[in-house]
C-alpha atoms as a PDB file:
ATOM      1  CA  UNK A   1       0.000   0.000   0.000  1.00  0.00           C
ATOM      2  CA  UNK A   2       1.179   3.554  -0.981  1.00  0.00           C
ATOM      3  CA  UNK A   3      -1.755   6.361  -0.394  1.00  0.00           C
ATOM      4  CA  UNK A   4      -1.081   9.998  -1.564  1.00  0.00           C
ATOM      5  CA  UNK A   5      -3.246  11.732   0.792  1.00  0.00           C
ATOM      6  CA  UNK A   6      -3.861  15.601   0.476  1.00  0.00           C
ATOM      7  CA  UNK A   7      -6.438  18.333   1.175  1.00  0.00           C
ATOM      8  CA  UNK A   8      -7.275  21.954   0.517  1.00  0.00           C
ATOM      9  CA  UNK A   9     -10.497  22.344   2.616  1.00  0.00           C
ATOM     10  CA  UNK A  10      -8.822  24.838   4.985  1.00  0.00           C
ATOM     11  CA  UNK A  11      -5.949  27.120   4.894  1.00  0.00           C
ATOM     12  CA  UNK A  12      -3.449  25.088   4.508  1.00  0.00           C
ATOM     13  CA  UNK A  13      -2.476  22.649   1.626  1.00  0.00           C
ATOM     14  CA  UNK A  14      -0.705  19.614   3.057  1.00  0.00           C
ATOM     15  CA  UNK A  15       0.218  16.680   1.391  1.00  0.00           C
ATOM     16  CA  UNK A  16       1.366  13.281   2.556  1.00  0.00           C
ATOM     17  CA  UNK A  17       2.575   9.721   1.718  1.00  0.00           C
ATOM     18  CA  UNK A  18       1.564   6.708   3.900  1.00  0.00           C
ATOM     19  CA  UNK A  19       2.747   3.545   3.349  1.00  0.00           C
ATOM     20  CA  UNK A  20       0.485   1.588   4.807  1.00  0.00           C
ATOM     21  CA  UNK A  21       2.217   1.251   8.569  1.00  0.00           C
ATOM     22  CA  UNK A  22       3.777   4.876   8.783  1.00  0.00           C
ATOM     23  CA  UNK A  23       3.805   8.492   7.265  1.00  0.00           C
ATOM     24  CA  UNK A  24       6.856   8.327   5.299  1.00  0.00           C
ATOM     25  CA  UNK A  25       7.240  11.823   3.909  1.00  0.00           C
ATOM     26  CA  UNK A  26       4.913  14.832   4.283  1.00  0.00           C
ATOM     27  CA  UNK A  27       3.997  18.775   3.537  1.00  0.00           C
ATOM     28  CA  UNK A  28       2.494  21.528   4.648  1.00  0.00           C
ATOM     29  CA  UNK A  29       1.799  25.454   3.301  1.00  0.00           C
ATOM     30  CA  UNK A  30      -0.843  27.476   5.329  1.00  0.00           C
ATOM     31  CA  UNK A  31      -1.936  30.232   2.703  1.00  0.00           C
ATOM     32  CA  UNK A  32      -5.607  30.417   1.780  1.00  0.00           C
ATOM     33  CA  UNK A  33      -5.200  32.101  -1.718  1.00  0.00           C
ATOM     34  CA  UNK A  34      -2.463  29.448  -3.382  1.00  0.00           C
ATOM     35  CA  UNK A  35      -4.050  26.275  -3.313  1.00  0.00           C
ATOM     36  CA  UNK A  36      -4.428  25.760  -7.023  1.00  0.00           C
ATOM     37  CA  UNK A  37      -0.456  27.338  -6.730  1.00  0.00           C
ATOM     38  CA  UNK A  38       1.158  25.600  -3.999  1.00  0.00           C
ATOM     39  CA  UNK A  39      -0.549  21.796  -4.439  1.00  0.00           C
ATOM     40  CA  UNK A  40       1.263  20.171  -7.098  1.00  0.00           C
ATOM     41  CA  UNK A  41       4.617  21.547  -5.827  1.00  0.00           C
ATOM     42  CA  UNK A  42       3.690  19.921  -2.682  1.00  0.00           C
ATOM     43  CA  UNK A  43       2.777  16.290  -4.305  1.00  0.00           C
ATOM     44  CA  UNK A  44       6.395  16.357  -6.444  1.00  0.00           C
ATOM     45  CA  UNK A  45       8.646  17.627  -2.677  1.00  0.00           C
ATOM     46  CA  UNK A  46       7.055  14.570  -1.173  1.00  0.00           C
ATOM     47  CA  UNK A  47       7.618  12.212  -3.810  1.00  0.00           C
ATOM     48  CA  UNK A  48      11.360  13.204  -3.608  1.00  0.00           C
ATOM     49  CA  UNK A  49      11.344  12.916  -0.428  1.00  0.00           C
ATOM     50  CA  UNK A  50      10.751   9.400  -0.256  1.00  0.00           C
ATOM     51  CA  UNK A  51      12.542   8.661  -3.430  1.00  0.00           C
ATOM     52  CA  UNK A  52       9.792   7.601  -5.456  1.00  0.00           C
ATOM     53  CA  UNK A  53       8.059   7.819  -8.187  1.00  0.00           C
ATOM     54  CA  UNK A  54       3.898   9.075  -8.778  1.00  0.00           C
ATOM     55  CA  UNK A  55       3.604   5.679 -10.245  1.00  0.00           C
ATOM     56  CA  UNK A  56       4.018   3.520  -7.186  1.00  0.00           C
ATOM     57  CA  UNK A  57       0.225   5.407  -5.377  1.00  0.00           C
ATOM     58  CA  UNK A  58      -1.719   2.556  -4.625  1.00  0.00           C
ATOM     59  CA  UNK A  59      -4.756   4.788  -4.014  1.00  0.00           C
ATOM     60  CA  UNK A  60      -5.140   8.543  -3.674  1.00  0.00           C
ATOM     61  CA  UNK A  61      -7.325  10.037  -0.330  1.00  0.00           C
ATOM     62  CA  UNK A  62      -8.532  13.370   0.139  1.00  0.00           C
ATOM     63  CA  UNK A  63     -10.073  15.208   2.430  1.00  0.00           C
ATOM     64  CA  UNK A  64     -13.768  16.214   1.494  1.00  0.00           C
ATOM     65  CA  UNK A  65     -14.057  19.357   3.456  1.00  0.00           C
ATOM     66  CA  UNK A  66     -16.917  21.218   4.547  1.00  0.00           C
ATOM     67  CA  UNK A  67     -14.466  24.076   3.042  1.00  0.00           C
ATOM     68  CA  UNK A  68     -14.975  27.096   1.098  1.00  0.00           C
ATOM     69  CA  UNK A  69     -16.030  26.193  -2.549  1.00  0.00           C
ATOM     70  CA  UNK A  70     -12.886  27.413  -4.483  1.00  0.00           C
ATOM     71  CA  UNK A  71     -10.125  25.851  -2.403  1.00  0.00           C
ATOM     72  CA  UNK A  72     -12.246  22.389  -1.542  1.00  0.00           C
ATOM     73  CA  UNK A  73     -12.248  21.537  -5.310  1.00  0.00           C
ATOM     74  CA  UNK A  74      -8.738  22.300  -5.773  1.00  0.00           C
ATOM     75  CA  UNK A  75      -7.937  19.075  -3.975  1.00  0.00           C
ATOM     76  CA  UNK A  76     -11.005  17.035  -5.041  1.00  0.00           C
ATOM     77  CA  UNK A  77     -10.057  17.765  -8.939  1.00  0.00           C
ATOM     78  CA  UNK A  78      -6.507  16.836  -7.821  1.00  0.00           C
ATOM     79  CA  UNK A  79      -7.229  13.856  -6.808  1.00  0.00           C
ATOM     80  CA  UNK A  80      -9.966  12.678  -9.199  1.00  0.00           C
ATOM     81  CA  UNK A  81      -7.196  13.286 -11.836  1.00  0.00           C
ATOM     82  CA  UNK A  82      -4.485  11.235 -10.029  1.00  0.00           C
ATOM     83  CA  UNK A  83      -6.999   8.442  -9.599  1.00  0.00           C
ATOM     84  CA  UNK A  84      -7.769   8.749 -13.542  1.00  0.00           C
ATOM     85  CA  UNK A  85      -4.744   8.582 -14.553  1.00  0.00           C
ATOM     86  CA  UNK A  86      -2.976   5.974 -12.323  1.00  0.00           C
ATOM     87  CA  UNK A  87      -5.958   3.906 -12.513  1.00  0.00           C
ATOM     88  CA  UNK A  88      -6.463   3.666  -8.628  1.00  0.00           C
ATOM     89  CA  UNK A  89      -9.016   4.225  -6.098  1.00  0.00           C
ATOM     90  CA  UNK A  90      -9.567   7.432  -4.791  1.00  0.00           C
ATOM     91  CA  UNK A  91     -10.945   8.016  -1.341  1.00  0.00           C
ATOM     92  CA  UNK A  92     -12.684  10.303   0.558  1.00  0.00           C
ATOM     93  CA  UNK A  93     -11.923  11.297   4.289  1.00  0.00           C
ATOM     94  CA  UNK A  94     -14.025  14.396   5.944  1.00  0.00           C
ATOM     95  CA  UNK A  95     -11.521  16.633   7.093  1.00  0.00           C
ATOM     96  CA  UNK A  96     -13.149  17.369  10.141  1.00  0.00           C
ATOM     97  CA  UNK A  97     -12.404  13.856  11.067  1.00  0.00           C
ATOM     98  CA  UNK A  98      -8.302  14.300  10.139  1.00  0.00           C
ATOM     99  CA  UNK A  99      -8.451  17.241  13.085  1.00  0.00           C
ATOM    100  CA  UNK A 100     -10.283  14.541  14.953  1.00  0.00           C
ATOM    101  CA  UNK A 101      -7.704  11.837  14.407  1.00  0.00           C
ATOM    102  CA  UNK A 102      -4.663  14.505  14.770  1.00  0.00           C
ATOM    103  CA  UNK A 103      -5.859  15.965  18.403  1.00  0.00           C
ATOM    104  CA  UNK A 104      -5.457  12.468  19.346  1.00  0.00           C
ATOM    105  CA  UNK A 105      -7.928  12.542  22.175  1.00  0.00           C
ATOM    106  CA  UNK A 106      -8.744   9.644  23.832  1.00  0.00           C
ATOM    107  CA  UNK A 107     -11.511   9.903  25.258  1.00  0.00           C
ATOM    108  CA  UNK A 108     -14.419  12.680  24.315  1.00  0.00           C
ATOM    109  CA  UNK A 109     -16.716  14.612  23.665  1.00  0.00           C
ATOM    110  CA  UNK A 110     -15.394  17.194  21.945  1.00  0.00           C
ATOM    111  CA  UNK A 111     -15.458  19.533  19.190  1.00  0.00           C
ATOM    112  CA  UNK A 112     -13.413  20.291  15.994  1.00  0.00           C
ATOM    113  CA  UNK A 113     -14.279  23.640  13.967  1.00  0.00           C
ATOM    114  CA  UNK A 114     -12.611  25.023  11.319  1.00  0.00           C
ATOM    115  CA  UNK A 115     -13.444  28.301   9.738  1.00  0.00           C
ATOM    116  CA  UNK A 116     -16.113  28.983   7.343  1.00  0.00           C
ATOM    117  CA  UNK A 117     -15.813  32.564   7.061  1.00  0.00           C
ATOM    118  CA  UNK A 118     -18.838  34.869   6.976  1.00  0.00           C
ATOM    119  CA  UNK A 119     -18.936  34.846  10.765  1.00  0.00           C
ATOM    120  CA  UNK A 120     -19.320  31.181  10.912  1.00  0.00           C
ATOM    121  CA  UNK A 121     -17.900  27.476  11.406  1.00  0.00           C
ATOM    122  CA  UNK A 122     -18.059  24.166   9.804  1.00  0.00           C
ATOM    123  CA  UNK A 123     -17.768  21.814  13.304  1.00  0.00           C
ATOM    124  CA  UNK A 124     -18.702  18.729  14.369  1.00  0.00           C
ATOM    125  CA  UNK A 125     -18.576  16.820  17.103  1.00  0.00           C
ATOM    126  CA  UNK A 126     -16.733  13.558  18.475  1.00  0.00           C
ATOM    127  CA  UNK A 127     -17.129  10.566  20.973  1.00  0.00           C
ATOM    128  CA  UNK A 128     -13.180  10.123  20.763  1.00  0.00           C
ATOM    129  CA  UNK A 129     -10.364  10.986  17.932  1.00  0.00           C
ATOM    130  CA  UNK A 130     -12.290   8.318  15.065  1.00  0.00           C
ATOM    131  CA  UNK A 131     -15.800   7.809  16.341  1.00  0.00           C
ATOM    132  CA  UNK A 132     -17.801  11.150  14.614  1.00  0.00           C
ATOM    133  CA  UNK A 133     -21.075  12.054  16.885  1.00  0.00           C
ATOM    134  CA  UNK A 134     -22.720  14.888  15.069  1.00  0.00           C
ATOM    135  CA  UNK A 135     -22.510  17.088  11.727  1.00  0.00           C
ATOM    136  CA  UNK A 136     -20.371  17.888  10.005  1.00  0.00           C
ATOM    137  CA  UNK A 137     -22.435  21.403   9.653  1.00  0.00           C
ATOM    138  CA  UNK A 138     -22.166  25.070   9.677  1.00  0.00           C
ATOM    139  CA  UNK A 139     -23.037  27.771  12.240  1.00  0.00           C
ATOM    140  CA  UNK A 140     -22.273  30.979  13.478  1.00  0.00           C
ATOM    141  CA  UNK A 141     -20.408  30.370  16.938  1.00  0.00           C
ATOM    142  CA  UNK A 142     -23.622  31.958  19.275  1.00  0.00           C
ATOM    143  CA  UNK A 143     -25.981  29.379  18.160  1.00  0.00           C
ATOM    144  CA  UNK A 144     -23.996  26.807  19.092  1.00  0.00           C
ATOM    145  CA  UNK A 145     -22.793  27.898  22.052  1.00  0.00           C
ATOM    146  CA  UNK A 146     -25.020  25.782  24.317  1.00  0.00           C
ATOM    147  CA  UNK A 147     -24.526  22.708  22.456  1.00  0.00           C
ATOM    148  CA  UNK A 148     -20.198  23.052  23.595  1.00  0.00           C
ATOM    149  CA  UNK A 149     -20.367  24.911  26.422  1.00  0.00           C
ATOM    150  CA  UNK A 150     -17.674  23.377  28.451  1.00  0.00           C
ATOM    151  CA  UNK A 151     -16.226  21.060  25.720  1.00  0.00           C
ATOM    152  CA  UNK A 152     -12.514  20.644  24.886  1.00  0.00           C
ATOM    153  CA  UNK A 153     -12.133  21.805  20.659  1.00  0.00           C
ATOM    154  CA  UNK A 154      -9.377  21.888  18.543  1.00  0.00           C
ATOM    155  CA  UNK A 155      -9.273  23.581  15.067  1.00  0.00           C
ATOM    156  CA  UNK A 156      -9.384  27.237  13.762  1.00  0.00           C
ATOM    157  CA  UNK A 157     -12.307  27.962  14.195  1.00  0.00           C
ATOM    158  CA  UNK A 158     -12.610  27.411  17.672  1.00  0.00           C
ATOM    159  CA  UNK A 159      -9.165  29.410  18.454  1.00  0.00           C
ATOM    160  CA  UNK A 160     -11.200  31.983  16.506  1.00  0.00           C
ATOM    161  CA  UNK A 161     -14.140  32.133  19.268  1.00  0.00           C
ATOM    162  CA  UNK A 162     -12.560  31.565  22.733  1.00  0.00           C
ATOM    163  CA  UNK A 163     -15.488  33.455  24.347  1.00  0.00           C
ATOM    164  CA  UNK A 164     -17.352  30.023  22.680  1.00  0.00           C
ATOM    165  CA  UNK A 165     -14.214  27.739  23.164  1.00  0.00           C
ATOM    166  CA  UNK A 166     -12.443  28.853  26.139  1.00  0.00           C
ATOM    167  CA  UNK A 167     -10.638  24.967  25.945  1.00  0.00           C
ATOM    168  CA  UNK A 168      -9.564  25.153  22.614  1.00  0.00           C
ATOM    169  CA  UNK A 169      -6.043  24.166  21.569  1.00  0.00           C
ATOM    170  CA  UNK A 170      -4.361  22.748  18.678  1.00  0.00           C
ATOM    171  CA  UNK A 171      -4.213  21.471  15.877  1.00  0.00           C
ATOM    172  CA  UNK A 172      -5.142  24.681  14.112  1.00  0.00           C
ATOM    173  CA  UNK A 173      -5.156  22.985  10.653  1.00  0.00           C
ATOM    174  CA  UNK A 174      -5.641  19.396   9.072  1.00  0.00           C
ATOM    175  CA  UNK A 175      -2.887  17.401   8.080  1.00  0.00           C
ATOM    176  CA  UNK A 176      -2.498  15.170   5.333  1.00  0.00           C
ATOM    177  CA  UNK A 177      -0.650  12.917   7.080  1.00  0.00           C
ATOM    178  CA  UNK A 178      -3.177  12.396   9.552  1.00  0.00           C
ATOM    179  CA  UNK A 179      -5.971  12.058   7.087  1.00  0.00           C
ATOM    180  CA  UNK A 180      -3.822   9.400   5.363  1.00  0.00           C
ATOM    181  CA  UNK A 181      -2.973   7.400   8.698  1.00  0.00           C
ATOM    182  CA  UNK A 182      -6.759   7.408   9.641  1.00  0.00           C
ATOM    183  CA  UNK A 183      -7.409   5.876   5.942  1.00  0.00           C
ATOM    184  CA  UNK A 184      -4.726   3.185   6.503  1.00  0.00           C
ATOM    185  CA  UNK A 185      -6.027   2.554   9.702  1.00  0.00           C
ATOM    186  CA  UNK A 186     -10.055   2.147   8.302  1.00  0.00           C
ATOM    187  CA  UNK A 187      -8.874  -0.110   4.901  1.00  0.00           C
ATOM    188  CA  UNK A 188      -6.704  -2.299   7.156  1.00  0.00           C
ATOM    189  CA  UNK A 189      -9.596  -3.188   9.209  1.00  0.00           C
ATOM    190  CA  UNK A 190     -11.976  -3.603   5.925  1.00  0.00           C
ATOM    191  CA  UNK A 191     -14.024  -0.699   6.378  1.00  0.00           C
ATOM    192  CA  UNK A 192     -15.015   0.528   2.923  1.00  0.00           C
ATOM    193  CA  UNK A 193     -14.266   4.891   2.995  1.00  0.00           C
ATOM    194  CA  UNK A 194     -16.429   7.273   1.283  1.00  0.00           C
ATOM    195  CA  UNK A 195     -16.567   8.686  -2.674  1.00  0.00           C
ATOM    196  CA  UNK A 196     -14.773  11.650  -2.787  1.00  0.00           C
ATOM    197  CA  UNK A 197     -17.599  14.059  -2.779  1.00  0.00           C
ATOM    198  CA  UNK A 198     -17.504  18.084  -1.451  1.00  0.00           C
ATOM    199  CA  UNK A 199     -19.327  18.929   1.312  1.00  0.00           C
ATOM    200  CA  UNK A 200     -19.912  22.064   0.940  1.00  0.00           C
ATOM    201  CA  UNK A 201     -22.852  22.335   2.997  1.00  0.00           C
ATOM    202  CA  UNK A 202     -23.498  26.123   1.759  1.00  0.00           C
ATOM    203  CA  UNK A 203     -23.960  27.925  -1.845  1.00  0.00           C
ATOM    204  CA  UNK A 204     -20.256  29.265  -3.091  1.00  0.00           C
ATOM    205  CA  UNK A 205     -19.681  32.887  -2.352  1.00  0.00           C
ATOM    206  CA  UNK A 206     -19.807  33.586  -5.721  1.00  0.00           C
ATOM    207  CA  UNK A 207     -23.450  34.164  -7.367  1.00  0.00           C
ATOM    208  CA  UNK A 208     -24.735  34.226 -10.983  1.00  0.00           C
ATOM    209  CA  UNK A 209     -26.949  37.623 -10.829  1.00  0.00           C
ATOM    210  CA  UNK A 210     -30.392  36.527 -10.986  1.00  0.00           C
ATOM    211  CA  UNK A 211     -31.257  39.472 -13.119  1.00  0.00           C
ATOM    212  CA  UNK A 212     -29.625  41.217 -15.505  1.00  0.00           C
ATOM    213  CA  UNK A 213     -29.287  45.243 -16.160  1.00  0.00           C
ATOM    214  CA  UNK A 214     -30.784  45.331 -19.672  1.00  0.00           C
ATOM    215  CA  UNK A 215     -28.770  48.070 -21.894  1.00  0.00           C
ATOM    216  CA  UNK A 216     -29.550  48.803 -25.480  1.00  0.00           C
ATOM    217  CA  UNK A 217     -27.856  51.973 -27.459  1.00  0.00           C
ATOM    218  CA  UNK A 218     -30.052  54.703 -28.062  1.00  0.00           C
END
């Protein structure tokens, strides 16, 4: 087993090879305007790093967000073309759940959030670092503040909101490297992972005008 694992559902754009027992060479970039830039870079350092070649991928993962639209399908596309063209299976690992798997907390609940901009979060919450209770969804921090109140988080999003997360702590971002040991970790014990589909879970930012200035020459 060789997985390529990346994602581009937050900030950063982190890439990583697993080789079925360990992470054997890895990357990571936090800047939220160069995915489409930085990715590919990324994939070729890590390949030298562990002296080999795109070839060898056994199977591709990636996280699936909930991200903002532009950067979340950097990574999807990525992948789906990798998969295409190497013939292998590509899989799909929420991201949430890499922050999950990366806080490495034993026992829960707690919460991961990451941010979704306009005032709000993508979060959901966990049972332990792989067991997913609720969401993933997205919220501005005050409506959920009930639901946490008093709950360890880790993510972005919570460090955003400490009057919401006063027990927040790292990791601020995902890793790839932590997405692809979780994968490892569900194939070896025959669970089947999800298509790579986004999850948005909100419209893009970016909005077709629903109606149109007419101008005509006079």
């Amino acid at each position: 087993m060789l997985l390529l694992a990346l994602d581009t559902a937050t900030p950063a754009v982190t890439v990583a090879l697993h080789d079925g027992t360990d992470v054997i060479a890895s990357s990571k970039q936090v800047d939220a305007r160069r995915h489409g830039e930085l990715l590919l870079p990324a994939v070729d350092r890590v390949l030298t790093e562990a002296g080999l070649k795109l070839e060898a991928v056994t199977g591709i993962v990636v996280g699936t967000g909930p991200g903002p639209y532009t950067g979340l399908r950097v990574g999807l596309m990525t992948a789906d073309t990798f998969g295409l063209a190497l013939g292998v299976p590509v899989y799909g690992v929420c991201t949430l759940d890499g922050l999950a798997y990366a806080a490495d907390i034993e026992k829960g609940p707690f919460v991961v959030a990451t941010d979704a901009r306009r005032k709000e979060l993508y979060w959901a919450t966990y049972a332990d670092s792989r067991t997913r209770l609720t969401g993933p969804a997205v919220d501005r921090p005050a409506d959920i503040a009930e639901q946490v109140a008093g709950l360890p988080a880790v993510g972005a999003g919570a460090l955003l909101y400490p009057d919401t997360f006063p027990r927040a702590h790292e990791p601020e971002h995902v890793s790839a490297a932590a997405l692809a040991a979780l994968a490892a970790e569900r194939l070896a014990a025959g669970e089947e992972l999800p298509e790579p589909r986004p999850l948005y879970l909100r419209r893009p930012d970016a909005q077709v005008p629903k109606n149109y200035k007419v101008v005509t020459p006079k």
